[in-house]
C-alpha atoms as a PDB file:
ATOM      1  CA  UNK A   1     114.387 124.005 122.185  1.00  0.00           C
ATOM      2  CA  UNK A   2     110.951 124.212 122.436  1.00  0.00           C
ATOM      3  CA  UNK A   3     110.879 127.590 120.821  1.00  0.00           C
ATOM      4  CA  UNK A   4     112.665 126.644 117.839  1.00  0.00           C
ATOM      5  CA  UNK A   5     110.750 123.474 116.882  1.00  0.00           C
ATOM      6  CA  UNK A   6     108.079 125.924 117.029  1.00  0.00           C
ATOM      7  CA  UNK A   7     109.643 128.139 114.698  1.00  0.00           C
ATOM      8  CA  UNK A   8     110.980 125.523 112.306  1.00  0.00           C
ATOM      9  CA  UNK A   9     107.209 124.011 112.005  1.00  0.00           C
ATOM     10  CA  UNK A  10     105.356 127.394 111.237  1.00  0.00           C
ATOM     11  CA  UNK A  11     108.689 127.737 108.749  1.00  0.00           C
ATOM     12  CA  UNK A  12     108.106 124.363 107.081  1.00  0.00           C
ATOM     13  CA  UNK A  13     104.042 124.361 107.537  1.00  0.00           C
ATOM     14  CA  UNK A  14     104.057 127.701 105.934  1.00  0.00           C
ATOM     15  CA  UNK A  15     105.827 126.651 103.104  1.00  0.00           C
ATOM     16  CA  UNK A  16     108.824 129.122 103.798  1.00  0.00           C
ATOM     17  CA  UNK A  17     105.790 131.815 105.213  1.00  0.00           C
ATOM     18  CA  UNK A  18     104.597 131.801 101.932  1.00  0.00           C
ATOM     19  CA  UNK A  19     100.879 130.472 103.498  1.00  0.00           C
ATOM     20  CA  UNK A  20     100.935 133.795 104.473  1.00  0.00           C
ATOM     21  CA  UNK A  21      99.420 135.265 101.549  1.00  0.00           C
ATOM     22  CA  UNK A  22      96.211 137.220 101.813  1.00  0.00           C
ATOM     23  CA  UNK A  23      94.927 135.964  98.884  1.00  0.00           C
ATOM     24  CA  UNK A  24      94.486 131.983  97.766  1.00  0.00           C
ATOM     25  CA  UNK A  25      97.530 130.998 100.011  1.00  0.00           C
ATOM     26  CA  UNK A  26      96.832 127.205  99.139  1.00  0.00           C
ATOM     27  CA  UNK A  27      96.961 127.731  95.451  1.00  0.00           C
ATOM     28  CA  UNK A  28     100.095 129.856  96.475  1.00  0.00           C
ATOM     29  CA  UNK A  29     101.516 126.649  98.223  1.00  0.00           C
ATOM     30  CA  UNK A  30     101.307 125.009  95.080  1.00  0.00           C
ATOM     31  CA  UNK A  31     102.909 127.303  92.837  1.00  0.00           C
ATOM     32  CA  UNK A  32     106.002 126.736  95.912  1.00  0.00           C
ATOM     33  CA  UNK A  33     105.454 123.235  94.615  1.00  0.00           C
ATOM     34  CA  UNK A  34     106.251 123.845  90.583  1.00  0.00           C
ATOM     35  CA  UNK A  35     110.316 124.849  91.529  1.00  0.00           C
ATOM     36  CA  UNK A  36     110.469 122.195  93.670  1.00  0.00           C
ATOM     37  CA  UNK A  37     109.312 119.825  91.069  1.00  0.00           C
ATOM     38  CA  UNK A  38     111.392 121.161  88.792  1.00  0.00           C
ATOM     39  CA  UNK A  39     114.726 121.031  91.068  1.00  0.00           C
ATOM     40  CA  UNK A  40     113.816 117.628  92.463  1.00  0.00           C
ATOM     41  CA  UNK A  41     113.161 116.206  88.455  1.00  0.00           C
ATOM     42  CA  UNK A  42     116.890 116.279  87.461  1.00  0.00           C
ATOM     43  CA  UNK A  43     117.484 113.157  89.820  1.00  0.00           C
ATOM     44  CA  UNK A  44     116.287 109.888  89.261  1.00  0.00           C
ATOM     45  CA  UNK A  45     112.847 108.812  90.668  1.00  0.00           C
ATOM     46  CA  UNK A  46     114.391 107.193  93.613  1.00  0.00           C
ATOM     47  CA  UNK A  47     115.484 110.182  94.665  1.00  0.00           C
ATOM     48  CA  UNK A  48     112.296 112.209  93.657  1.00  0.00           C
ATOM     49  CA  UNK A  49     110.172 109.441  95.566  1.00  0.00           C
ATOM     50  CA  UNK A  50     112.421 109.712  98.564  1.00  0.00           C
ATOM     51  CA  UNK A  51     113.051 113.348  98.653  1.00  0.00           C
ATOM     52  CA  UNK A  52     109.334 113.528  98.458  1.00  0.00           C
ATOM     53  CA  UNK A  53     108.735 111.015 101.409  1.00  0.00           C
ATOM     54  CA  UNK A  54     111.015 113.206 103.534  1.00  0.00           C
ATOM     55  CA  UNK A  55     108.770 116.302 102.818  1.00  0.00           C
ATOM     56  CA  UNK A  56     105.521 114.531 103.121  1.00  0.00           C
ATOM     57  CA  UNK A  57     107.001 113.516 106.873  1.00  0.00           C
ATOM     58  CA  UNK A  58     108.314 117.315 107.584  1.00  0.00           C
ATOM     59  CA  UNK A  59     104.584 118.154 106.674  1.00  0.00           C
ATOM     60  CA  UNK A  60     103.178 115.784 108.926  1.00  0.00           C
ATOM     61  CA  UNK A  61     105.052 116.693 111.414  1.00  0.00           C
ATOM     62  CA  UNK A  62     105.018 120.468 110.899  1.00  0.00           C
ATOM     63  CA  UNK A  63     101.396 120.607 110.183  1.00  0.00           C
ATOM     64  CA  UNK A  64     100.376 118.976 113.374  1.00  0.00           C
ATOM     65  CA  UNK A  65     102.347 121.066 115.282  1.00  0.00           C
ATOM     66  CA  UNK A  66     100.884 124.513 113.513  1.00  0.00           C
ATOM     67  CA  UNK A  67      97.301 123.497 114.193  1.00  0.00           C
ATOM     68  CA  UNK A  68      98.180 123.448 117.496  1.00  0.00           C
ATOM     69  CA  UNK A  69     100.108 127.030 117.737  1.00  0.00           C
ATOM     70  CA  UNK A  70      97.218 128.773 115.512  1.00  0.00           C
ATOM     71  CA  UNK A  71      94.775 126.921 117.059  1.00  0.00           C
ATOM     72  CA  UNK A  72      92.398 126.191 113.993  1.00  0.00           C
ATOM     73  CA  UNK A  73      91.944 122.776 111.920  1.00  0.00           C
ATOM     74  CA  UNK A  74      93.795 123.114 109.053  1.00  0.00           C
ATOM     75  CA  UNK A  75      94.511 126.754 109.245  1.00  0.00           C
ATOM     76  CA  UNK A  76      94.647 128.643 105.697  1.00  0.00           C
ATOM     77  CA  UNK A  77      98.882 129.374 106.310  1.00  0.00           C
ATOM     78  CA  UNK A  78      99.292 125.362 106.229  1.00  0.00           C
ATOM     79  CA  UNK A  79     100.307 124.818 102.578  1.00  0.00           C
ATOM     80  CA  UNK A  80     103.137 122.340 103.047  1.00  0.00           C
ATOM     81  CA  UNK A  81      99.991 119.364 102.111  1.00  0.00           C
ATOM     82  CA  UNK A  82      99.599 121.543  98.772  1.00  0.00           C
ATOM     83  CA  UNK A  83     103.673 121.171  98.315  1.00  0.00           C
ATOM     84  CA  UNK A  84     103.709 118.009  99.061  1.00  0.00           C
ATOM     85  CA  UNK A  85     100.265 117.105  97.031  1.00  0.00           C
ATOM     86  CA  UNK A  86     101.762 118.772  93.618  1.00  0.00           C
ATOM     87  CA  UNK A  87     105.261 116.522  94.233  1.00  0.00           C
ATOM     88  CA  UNK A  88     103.014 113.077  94.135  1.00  0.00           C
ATOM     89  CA  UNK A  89     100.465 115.064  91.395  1.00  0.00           C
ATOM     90  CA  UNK A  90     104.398 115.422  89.277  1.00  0.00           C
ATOM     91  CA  UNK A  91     105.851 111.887  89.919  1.00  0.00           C
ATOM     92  CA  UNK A  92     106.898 110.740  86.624  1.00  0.00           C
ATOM     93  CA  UNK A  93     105.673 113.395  84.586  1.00  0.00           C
ATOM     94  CA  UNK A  94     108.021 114.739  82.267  1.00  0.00           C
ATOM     95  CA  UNK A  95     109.206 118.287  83.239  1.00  0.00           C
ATOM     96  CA  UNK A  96     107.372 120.434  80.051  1.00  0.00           C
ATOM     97  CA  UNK A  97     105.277 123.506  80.479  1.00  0.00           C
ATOM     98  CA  UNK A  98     102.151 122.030  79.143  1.00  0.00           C
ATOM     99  CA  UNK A  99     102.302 119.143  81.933  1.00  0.00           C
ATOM    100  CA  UNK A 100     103.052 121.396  85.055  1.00  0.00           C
ATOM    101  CA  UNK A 101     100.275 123.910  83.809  1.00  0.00           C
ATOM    102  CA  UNK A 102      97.412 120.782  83.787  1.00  0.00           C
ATOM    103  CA  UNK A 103      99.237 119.397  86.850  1.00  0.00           C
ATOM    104  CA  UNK A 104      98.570 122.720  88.783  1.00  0.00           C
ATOM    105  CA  UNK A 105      95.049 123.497  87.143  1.00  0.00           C
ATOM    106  CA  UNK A 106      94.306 119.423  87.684  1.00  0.00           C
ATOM    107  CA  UNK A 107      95.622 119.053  91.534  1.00  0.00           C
ATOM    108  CA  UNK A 108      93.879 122.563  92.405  1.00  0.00           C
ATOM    109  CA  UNK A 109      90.794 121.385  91.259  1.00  0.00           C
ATOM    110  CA  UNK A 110      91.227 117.511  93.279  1.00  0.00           C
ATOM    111  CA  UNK A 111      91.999 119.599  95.944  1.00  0.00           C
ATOM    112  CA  UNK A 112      89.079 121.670  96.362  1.00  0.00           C
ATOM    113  CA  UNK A 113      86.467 119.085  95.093  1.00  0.00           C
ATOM    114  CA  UNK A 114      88.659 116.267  97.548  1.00  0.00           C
ATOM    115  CA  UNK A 115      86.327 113.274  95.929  1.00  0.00           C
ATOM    116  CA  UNK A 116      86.395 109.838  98.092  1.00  0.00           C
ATOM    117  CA  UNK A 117      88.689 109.431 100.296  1.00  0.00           C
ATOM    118  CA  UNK A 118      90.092 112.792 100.706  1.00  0.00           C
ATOM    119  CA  UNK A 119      87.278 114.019 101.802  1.00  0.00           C
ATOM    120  CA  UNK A 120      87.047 111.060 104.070  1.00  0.00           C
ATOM    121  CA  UNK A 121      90.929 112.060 105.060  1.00  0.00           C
ATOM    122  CA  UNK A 122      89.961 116.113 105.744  1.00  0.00           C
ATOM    123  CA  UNK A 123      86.820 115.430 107.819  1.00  0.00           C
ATOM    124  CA  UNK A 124      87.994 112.145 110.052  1.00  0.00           C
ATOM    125  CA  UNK A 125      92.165 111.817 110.283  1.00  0.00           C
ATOM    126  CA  UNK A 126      93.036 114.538 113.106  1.00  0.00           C
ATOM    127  CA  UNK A 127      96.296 116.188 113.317  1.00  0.00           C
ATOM    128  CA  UNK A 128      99.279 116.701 110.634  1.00  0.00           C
ATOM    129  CA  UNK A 129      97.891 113.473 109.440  1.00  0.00           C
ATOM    130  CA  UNK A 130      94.543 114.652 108.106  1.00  0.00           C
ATOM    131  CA  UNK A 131      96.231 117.700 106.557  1.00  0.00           C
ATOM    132  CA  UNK A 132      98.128 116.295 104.778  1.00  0.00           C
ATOM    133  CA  UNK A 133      96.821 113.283 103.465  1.00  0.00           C
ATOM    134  CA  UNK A 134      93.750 114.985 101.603  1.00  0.00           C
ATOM    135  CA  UNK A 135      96.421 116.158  99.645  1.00  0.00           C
ATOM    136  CA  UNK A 136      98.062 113.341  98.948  1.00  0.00           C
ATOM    137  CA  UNK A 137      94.977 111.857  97.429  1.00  0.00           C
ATOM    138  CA  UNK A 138      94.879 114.832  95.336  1.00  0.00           C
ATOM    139  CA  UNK A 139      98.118 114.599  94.102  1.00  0.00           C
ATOM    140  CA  UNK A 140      97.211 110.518  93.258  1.00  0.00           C
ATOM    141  CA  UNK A 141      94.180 112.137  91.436  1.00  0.00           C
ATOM    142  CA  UNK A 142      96.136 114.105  89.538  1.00  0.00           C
ATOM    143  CA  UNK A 143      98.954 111.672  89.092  1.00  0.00           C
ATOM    144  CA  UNK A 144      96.383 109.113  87.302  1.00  0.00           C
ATOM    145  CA  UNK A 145      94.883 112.003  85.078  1.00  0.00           C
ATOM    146  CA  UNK A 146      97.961 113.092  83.886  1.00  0.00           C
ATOM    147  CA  UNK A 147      99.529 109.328  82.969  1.00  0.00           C
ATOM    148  CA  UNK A 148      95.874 108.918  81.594  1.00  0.00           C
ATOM    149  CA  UNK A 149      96.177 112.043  79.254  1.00  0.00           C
ATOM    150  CA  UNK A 150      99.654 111.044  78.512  1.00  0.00           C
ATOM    151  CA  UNK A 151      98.695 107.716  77.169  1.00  0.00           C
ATOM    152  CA  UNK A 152      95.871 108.684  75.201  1.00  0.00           C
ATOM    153  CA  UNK A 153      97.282 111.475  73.522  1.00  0.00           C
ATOM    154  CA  UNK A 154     100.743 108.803  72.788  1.00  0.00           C
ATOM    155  CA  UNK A 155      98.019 106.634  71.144  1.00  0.00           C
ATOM    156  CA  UNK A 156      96.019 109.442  69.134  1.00  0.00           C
ATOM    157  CA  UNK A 157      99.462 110.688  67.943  1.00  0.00           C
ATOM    158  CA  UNK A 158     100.465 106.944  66.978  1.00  0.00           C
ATOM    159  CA  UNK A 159      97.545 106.380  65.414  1.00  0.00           C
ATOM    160  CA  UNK A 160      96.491 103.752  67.513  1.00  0.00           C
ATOM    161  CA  UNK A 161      93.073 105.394  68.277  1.00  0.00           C
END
């Protein structure tokens, strides 16, 4: 049993092993985030928000069990924060091009930077935790961006600025 929790967390943590990749594997976590979004945005935001809930706890979980096997904070293959980061970045955002190109460019560069409190959240909360909730505050980051652009540019376009 042991074995295959192990298995399913470096499965889940990797993002379906696509951490793997030699090359930016946490920007590659969030493009595994963009057909997610996309599959998860035909239901209604209860089911988004809870479908999203239930991967932000697989990460946890998953996360803080792959530290352990690879033996390195936050090890480069975790990308199921960046997955779960882009989902909360995406809440209520309609599904266009435009939106999940700035949502990606816009969470990649939260992520990175990880302004207070992620950076608080990266450095102090150990475990699955800590992985995972820098990314949640990017996603928030992004979230509030993107509702800010939204608004703005639905109040240039109505003339109402």
């Amino acid at each position: 049993m042991k074995a295959f929790l192990e298995k399913l967390a470096i499965i889940v943590s990797t993002g379906v092993y696509t951490g793997y990749s030699p090359l930016v594997p946490g920007t590659v976590g969030t493009l595994v985030g963009i057909p997610i979004f996309l599959l998860l945005s035909f239901f209604n935001p209860l089911i988004y928000g809870l479908a999203t809930l239930i991967i932000f706890s697989m990460g946890v979980w998953s996360s803080g069990k792959a530290e352990a096997i690879f033996e390195r904070k936050d090890a480069p293959p975790i990308v199921i924060d960046e997955i779960v980061g882009f989902l909360i970045a995406m809440f209520f955002v309609p599904k266009k091009g435009v939106n999940i190109i700035l949502g990606f460019f816009l969470f990649r560069f939260f992520d990175i930077v990880k302004p207070y409190p992620a950076n608080v959240m990266n450095k102090r909360v150990k475990g699955g935790w800590g992985i995972v909730l820098d990314d949640v505050f990017a996603g928030i980051y992004t979230n509030f961006s993107l509702q800010g652009i939204r608004l703005l540019s639905y109040l240039y376009q109505s003339g109402k600025v």
